[in-house]
N, C-alpha and C. Protein backbone atom coordinates (compact mmCIF):
# COMPACT_ATOMS: atom_id res chain seq x y z
N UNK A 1 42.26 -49.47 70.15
CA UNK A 1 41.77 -49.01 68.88
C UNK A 1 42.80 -48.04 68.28
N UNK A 2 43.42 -48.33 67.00
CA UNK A 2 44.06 -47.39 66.22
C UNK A 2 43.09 -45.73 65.93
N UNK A 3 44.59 -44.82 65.38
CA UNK A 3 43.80 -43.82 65.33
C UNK A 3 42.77 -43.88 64.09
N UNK A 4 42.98 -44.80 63.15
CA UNK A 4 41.85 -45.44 61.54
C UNK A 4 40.79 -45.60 61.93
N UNK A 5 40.83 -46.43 63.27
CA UNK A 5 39.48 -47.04 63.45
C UNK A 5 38.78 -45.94 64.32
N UNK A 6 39.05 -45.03 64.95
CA UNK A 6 39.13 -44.07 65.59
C UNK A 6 38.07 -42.89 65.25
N UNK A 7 38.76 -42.83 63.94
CA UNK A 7 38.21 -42.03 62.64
C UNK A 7 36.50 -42.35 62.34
N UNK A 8 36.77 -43.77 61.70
CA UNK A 8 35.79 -44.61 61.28
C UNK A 8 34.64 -44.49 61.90
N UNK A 9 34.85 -44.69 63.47
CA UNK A 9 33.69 -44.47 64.30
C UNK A 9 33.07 -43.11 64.55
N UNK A 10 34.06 -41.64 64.12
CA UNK A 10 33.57 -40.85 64.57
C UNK A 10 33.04 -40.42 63.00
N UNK A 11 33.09 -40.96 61.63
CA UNK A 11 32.51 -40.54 60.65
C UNK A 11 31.07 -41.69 60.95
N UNK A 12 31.06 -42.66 61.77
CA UNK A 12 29.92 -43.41 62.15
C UNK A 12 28.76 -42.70 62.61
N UNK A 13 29.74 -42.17 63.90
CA UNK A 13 28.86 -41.44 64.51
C UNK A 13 27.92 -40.23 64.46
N UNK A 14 28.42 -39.31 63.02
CA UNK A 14 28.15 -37.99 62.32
C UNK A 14 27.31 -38.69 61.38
N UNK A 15 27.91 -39.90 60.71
CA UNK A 15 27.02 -40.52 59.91
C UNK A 15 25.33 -40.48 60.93
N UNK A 16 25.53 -41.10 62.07
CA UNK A 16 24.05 -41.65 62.57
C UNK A 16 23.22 -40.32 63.28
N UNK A 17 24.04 -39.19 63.60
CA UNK A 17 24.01 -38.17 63.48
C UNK A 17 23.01 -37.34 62.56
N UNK A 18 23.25 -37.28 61.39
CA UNK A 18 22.58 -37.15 60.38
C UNK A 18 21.37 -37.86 59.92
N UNK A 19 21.16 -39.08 60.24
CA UNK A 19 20.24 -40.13 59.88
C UNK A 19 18.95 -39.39 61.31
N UNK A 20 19.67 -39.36 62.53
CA UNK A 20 18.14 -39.27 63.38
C UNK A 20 18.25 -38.01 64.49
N UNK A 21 19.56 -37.70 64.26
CA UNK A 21 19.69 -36.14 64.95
C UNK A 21 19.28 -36.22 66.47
N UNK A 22 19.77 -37.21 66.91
CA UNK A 22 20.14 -37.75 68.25
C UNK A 22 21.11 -36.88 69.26
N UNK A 23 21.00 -36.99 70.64
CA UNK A 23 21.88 -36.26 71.30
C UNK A 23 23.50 -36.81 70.71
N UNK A 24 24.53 -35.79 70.43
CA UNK A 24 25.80 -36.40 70.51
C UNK A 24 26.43 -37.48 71.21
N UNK A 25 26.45 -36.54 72.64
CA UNK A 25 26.48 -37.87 73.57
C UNK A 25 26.64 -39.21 73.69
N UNK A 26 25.22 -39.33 73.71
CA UNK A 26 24.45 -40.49 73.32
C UNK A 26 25.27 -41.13 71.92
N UNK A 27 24.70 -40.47 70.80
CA UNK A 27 25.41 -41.26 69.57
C UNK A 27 26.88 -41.83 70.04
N UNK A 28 28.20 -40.72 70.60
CA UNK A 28 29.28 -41.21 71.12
C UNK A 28 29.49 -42.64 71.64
N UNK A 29 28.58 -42.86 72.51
CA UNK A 29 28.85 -43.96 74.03
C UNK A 29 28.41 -44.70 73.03
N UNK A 30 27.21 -44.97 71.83
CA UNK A 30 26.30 -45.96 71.38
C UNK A 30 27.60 -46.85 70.35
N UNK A 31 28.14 -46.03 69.76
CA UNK A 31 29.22 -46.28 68.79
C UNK A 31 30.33 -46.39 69.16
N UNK A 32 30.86 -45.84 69.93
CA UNK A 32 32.34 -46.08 70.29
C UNK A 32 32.24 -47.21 71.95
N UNK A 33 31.09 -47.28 72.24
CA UNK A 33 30.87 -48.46 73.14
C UNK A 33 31.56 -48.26 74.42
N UNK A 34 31.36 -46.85 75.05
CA UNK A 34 32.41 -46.16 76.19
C UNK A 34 31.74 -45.23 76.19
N UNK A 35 31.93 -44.84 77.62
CA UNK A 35 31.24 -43.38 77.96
C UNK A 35 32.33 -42.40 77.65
N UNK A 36 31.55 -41.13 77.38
CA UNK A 36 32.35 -40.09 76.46
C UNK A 36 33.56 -39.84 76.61
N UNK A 37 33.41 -39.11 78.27
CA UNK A 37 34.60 -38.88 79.10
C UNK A 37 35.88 -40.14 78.92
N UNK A 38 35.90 -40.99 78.39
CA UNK A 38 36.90 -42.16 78.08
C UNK A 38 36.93 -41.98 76.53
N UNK A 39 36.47 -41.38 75.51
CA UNK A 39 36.68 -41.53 74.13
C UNK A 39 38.21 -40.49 74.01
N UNK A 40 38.58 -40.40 73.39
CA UNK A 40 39.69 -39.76 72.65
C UNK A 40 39.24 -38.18 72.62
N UNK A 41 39.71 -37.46 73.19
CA UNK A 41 39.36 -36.18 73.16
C UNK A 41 39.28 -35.66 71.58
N UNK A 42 40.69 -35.80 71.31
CA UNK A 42 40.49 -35.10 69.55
C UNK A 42 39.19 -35.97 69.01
N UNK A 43 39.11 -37.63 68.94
CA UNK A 43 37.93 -37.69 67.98
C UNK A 43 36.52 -36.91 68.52
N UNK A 44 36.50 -36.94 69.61
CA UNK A 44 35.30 -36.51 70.51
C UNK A 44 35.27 -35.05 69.78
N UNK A 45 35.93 -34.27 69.86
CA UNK A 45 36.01 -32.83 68.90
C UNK A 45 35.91 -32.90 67.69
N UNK A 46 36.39 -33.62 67.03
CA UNK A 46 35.92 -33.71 65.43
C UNK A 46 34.19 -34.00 65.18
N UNK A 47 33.91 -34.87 66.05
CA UNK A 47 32.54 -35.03 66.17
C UNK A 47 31.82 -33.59 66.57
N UNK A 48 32.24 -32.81 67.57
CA UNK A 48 31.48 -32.18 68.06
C UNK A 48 31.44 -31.20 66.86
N UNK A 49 32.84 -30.70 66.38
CA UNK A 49 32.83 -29.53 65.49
C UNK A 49 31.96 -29.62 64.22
N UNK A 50 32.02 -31.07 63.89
CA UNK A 50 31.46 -31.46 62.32
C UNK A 50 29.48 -31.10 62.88
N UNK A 51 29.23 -31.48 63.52
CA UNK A 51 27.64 -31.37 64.54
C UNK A 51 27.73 -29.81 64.46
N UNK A 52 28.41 -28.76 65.04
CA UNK A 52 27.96 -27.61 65.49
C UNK A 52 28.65 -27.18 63.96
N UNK A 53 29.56 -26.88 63.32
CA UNK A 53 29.40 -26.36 62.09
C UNK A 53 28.90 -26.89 60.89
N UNK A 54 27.83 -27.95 60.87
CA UNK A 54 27.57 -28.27 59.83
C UNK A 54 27.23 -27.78 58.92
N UNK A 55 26.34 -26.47 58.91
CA UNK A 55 25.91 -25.71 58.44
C UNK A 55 27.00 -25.00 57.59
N UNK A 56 28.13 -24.37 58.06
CA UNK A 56 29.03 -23.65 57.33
C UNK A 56 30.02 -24.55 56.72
N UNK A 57 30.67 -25.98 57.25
CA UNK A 57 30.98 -26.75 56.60
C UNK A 57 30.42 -27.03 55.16
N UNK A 58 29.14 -27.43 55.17
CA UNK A 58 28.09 -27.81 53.68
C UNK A 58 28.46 -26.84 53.06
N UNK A 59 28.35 -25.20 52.95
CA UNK A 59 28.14 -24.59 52.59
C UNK A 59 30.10 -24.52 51.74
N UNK A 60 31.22 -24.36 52.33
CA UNK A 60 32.34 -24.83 51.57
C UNK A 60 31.93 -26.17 50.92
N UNK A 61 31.72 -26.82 51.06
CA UNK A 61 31.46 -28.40 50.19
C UNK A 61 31.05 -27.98 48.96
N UNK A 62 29.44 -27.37 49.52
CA UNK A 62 28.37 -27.36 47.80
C UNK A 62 29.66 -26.11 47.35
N UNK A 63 30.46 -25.25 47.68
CA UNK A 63 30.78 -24.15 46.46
C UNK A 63 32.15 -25.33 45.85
N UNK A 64 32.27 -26.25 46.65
CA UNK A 64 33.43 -26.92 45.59
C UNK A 64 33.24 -27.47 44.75
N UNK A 65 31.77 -28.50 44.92
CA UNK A 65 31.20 -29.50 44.24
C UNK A 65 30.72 -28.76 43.03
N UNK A 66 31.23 -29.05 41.93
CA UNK A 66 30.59 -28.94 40.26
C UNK A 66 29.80 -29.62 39.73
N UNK A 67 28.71 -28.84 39.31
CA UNK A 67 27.44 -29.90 39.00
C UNK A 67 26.71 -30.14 39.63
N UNK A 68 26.83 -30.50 41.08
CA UNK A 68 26.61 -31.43 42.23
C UNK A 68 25.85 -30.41 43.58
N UNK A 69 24.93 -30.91 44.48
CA UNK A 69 25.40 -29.78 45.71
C UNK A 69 25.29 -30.30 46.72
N UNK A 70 25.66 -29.92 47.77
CA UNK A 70 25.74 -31.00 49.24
C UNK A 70 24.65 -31.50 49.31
N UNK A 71 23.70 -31.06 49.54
CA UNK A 71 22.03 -31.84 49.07
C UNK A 71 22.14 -33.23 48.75
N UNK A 72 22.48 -33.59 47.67
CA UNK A 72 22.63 -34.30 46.87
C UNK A 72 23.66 -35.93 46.94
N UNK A 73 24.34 -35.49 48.16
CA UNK A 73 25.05 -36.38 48.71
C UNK A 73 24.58 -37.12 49.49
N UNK A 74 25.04 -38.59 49.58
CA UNK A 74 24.78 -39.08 50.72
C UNK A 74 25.25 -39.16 52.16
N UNK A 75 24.31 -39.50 53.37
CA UNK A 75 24.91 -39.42 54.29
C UNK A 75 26.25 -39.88 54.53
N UNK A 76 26.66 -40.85 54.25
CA UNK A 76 28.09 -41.20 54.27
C UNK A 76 28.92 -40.38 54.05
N UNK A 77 28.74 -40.01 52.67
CA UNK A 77 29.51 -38.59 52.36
C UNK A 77 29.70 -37.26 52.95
N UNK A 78 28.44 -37.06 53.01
CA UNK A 78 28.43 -35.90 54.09
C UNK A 78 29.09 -35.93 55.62
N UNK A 79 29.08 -37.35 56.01
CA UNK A 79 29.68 -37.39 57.79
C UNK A 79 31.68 -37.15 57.09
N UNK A 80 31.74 -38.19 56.16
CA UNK A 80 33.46 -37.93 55.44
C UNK A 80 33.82 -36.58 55.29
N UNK A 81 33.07 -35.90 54.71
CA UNK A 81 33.40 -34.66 54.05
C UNK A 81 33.34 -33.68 55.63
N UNK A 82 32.07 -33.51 56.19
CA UNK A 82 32.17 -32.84 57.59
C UNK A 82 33.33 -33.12 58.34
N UNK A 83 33.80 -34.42 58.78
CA UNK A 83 34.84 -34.51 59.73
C UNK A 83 36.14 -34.18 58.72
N UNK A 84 36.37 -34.35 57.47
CA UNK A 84 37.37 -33.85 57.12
C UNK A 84 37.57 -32.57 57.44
N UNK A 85 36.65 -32.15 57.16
CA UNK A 85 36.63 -30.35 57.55
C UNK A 85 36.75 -30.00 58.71
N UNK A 86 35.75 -30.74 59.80
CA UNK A 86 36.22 -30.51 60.84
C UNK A 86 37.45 -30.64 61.31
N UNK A 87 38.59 -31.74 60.74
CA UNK A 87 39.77 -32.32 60.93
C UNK A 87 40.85 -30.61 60.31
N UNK A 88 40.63 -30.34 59.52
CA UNK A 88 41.37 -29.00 59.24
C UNK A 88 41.06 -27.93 59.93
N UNK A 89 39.67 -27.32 60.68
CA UNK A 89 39.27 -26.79 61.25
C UNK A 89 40.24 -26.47 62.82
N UNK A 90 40.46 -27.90 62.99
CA UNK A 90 41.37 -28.18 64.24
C UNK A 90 42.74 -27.93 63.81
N UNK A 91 42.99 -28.33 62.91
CA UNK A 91 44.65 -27.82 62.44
C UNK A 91 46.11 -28.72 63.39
N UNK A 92 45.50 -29.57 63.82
CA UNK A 92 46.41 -31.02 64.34
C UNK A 92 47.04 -32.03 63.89
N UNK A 93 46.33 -32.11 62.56
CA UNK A 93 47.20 -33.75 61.44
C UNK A 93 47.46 -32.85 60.26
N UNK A 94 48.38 -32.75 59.31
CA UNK A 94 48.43 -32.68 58.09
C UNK A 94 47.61 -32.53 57.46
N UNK A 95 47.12 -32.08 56.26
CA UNK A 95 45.79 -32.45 55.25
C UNK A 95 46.16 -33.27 54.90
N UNK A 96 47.45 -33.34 54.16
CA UNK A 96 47.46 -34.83 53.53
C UNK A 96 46.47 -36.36 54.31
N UNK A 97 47.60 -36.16 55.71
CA UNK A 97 46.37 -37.33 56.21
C UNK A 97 45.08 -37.31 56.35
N UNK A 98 44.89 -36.35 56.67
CA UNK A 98 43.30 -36.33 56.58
C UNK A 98 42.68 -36.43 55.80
N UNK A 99 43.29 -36.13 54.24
CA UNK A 99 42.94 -36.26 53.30
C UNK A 99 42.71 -37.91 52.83
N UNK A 100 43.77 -38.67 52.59
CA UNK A 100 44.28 -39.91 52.78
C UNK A 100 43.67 -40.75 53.76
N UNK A 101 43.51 -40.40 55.20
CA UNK A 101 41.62 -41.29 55.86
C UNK A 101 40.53 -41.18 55.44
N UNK A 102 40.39 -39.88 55.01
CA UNK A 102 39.28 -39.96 54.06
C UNK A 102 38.88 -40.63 52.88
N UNK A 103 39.83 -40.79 52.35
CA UNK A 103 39.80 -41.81 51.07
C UNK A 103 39.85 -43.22 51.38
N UNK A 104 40.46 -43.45 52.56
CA UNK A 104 40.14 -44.75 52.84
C UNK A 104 39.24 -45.45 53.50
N UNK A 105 38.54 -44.23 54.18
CA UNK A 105 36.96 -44.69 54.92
C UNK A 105 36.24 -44.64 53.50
N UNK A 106 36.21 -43.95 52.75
CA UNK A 106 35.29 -43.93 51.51
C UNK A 106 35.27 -44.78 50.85
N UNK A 107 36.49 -45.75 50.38
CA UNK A 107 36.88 -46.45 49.40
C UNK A 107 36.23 -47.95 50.54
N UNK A 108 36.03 -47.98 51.48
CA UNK A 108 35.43 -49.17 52.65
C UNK A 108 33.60 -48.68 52.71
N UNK A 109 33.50 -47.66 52.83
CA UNK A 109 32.25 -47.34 52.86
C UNK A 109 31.28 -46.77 51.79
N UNK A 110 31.98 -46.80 50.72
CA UNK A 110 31.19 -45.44 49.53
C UNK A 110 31.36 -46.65 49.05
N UNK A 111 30.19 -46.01 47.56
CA UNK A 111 30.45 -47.08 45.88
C UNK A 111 31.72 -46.67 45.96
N UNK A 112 31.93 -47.45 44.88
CA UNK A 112 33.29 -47.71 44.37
C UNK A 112 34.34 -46.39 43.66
N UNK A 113 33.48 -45.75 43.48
CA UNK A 113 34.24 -44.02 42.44
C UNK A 113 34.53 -42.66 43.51
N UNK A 114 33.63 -43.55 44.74
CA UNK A 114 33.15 -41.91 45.61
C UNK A 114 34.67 -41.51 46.24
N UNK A 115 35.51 -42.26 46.38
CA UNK A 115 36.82 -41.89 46.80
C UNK A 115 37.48 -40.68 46.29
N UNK A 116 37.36 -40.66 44.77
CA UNK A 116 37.74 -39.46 43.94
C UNK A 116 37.07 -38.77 44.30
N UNK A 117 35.69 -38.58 44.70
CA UNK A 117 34.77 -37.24 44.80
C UNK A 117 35.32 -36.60 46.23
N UNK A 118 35.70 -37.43 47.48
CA UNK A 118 36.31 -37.20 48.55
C UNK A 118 37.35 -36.53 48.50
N UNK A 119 38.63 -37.11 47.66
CA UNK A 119 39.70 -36.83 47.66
C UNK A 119 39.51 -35.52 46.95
N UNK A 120 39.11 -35.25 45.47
CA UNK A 120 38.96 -34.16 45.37
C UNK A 120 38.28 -32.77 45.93
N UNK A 121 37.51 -32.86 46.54
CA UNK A 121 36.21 -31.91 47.41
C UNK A 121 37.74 -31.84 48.53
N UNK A 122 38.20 -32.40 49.40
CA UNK A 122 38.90 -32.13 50.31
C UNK A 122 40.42 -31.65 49.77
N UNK A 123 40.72 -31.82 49.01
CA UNK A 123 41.66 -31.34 48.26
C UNK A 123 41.83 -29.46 47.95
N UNK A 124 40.69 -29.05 47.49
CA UNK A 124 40.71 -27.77 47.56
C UNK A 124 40.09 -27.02 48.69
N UNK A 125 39.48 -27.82 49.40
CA UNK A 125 38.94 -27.00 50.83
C UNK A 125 40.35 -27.01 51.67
């Protein structure tokens, strides 16, 4: 598995995360189809960080979002936007890229416009 698809699964997994608030763990092995201890340490941390700071993550989101407030988003968005953050949080890839997976999980998974809302929201965080 590339590090894209990598990504994908761990905005999956924050995604399903969010939907039923399941042990991590668990969500991990269910989605990435491997027991934890074999997943990729960094994605395994992006997951964990986006889960344990979600709270203060949202809270940078809604002050970026104009008009708008994390509320208001969908889960998809919210797992993109969390692991982005979490992804800077860690301070290991560039923003740019992180920025730039993000737009491309969005532009595969979001309507069609939500890419700009990604790219921008992660842009000034």
């Amino acid at each position: 598995m590339n590090r894209h698809e990598l990504r994908e699964k761990a905005m999956i997994t924050v995604y399903q995360y969010l939907l039923v608030r399941r042990d991590e763990d668990e969500l991990m092995e269910d989605v990435f189809d491997m027991p934890v201890d074999s997943i990729d340490p960094y994605f395994a941390s992006i997951i964990r960080n986006s889960i344990e700071h979600e709270e203060e993550y949202a809270g940078y989101i809604g002050r970026v979002l104009e008009g708008w407030s994390y509320d208001r988003l969908g889960y998809i968005e919210k797992a993109i936007l969390l692991n982005g953050c979490s992804e800077f949080a860690l301070k290991q890839i560039a923003a740019s890229i992180i920025i730039d997976e993000s737009v491309e999980i969005a532009k595969k998974y979001c309507d069609e416009d939500t890419y700009k809302l990604i790219n921008s929201v992660l842009d000034v965080i």
